[in-house]
C-alpha atoms as a PDB file:
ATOM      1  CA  UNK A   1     112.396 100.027 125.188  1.00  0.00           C
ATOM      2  CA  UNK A   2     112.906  98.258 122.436  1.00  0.00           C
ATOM      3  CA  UNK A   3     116.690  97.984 120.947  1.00  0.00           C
ATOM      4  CA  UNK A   4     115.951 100.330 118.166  1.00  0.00           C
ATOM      5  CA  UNK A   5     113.876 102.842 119.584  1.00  0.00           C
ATOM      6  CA  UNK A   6     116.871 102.458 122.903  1.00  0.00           C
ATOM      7  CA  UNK A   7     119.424 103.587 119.943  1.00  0.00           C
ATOM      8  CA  UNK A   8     117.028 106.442 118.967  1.00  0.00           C
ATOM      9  CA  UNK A   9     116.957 107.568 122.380  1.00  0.00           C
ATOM     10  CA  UNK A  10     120.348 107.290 122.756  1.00  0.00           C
ATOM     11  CA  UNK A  11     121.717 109.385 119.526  1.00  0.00           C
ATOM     12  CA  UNK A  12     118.884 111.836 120.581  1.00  0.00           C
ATOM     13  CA  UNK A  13     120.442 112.711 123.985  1.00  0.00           C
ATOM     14  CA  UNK A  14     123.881 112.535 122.566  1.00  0.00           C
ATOM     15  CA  UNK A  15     122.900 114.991 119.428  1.00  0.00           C
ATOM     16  CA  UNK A  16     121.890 117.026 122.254  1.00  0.00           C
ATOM     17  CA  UNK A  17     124.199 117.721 125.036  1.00  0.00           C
ATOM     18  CA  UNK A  18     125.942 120.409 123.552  1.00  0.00           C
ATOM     19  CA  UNK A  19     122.918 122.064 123.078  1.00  0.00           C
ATOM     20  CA  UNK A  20     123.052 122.422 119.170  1.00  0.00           C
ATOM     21  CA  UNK A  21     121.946 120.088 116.558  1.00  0.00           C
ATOM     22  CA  UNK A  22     123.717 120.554 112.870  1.00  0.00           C
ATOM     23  CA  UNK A  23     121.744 119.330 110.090  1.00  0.00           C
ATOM     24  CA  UNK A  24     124.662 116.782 109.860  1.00  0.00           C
ATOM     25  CA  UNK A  25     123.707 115.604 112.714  1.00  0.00           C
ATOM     26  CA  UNK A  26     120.356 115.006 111.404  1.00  0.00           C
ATOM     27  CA  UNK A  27     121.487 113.186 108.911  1.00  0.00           C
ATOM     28  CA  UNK A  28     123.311 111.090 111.284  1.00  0.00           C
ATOM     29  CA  UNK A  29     119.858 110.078 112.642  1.00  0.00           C
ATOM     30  CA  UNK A  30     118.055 109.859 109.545  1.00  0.00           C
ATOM     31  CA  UNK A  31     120.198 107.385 108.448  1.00  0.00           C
ATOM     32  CA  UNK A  32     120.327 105.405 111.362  1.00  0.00           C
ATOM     33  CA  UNK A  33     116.222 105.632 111.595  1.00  0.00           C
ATOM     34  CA  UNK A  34     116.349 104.757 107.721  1.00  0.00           C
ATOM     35  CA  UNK A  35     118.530 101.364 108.539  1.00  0.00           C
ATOM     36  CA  UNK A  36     116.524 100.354 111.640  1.00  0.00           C
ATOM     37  CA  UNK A  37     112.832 101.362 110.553  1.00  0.00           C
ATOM     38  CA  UNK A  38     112.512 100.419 106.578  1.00  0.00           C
ATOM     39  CA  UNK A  39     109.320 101.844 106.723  1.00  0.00           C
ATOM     40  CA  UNK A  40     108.092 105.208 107.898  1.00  0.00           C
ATOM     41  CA  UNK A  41     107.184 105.095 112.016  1.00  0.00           C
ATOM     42  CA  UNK A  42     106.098 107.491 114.015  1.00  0.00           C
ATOM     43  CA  UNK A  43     108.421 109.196 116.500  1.00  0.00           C
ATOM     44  CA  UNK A  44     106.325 111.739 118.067  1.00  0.00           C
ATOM     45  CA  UNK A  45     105.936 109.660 121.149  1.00  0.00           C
ATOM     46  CA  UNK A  46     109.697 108.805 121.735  1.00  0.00           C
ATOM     47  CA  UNK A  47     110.752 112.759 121.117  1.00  0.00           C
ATOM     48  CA  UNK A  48     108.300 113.570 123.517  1.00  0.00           C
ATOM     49  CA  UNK A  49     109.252 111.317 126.326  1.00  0.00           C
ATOM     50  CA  UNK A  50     113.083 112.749 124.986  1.00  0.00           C
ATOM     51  CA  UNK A  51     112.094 116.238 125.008  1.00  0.00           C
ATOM     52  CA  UNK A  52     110.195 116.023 128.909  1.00  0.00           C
ATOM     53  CA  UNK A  53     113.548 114.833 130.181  1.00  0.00           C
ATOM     54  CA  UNK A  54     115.302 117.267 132.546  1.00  0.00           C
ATOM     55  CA  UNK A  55     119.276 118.026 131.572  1.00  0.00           C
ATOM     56  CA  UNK A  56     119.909 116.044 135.059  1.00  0.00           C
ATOM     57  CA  UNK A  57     117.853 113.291 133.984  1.00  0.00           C
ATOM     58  CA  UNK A  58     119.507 112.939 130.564  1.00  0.00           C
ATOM     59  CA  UNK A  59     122.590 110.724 131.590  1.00  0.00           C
ATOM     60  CA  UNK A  60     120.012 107.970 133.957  1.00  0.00           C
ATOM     61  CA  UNK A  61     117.903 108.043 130.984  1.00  0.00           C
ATOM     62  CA  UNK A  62     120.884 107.404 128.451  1.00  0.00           C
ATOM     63  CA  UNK A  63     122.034 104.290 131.056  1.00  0.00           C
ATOM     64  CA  UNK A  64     118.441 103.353 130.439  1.00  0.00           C
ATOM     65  CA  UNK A  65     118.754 102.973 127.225  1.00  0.00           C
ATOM     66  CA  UNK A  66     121.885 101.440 126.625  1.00  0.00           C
ATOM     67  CA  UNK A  67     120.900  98.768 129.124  1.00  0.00           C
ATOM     68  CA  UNK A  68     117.891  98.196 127.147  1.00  0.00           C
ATOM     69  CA  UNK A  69     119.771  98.748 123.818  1.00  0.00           C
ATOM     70  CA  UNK A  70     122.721  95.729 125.003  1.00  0.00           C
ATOM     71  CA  UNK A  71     119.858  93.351 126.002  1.00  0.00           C
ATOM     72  CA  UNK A  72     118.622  93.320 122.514  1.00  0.00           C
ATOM     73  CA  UNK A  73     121.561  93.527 120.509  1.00  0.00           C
ATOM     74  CA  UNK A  74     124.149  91.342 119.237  1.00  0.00           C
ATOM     75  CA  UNK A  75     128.068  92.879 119.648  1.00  0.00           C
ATOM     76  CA  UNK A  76     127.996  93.676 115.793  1.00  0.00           C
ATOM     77  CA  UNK A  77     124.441  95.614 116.595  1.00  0.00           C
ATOM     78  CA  UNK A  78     126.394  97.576 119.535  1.00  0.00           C
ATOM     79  CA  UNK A  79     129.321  98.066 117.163  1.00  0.00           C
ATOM     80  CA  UNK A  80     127.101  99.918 114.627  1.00  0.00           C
ATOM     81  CA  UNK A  81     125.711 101.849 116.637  1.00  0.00           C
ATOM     82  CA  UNK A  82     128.866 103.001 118.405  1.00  0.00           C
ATOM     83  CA  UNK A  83     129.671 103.624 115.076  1.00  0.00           C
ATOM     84  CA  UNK A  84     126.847 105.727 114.413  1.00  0.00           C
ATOM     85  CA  UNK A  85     127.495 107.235 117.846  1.00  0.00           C
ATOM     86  CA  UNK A  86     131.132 108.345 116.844  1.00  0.00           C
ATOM     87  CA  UNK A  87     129.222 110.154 113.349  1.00  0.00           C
ATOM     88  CA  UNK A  88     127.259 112.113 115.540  1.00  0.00           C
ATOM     89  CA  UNK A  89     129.507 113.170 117.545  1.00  0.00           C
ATOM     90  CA  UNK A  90     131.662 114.356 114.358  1.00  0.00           C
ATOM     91  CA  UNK A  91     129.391 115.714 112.506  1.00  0.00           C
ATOM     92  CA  UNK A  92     130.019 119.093 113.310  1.00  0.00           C
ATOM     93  CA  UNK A  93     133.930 118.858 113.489  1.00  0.00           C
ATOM     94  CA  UNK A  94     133.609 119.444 117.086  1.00  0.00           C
ATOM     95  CA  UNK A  95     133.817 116.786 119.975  1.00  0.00           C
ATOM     96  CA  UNK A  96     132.711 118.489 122.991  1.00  0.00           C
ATOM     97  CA  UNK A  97     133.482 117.695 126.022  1.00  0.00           C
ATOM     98  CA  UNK A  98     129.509 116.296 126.495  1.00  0.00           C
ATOM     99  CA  UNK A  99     129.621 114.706 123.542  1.00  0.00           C
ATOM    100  CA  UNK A 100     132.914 112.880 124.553  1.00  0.00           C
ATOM    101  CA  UNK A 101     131.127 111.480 128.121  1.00  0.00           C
ATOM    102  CA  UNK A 102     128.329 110.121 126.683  1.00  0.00           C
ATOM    103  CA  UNK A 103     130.248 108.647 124.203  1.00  0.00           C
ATOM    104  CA  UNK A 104     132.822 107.306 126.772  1.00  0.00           C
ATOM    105  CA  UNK A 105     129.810 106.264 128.670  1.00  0.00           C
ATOM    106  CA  UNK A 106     128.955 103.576 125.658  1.00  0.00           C
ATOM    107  CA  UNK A 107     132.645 102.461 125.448  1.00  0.00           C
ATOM    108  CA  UNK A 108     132.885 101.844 129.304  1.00  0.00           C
ATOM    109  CA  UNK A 109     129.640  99.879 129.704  1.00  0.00           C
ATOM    110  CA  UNK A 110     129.766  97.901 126.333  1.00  0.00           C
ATOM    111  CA  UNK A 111     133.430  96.466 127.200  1.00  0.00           C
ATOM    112  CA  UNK A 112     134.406  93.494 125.549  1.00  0.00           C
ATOM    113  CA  UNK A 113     132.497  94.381 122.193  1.00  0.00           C
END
């Protein structure tokens, strides 16, 4: 994967492990899409290999991507979209425990940003 459509991935799986998805968290990936892609791509291929995933498969998958996502990006990159990570997560007003070990997940591996 490439390090934006790694990011996608990544905020995908995270907007989903508690099993609901606000429309602030929407937004959350709108705008991160909207930053990344100026022009209009098409996701349906990316949300399907998303959607196909098994639960137990979600966290190899999300180490998938932010290998793939670190090769590609420079430390501001991975700060941004930590920082886009941490919106998600908030978006609700609710950190859930899920939420909270995929996003500790980014802070272990990405050490040093």
């Amino acid at each position: 994967m490439n390090k934006t459509i790694a990011g996608y991935h990544l905020l995908m799986i995270l907007s989903a492990v508690d099993y609901r998805i606000t429309g602030n968290e929407d937004m959350v990936i709108r705008n991160y899409l909207a930053e990344e892609f100026p022009f209009n791509v098409n996701l349906d291929k990316q949300m399907e290999v998303i959607s196909h995933l098994k639960r137990d498969e979600w966290e190899s998958h999300y180490h998938k991507a932010m290998d793939d996502f670190y090769d590609d990006a420079t430390p501001e990159e991975r700060k941004k979209l930590i920082q886009f990570a941490l919106q998600l997560a908030k978006a609700d007003d609710v950190i859930t425990k899920e939420e909270n070990h995929y996003l500790n997940l980014l802070f272990e591996n990405w050490e040093g940003l």
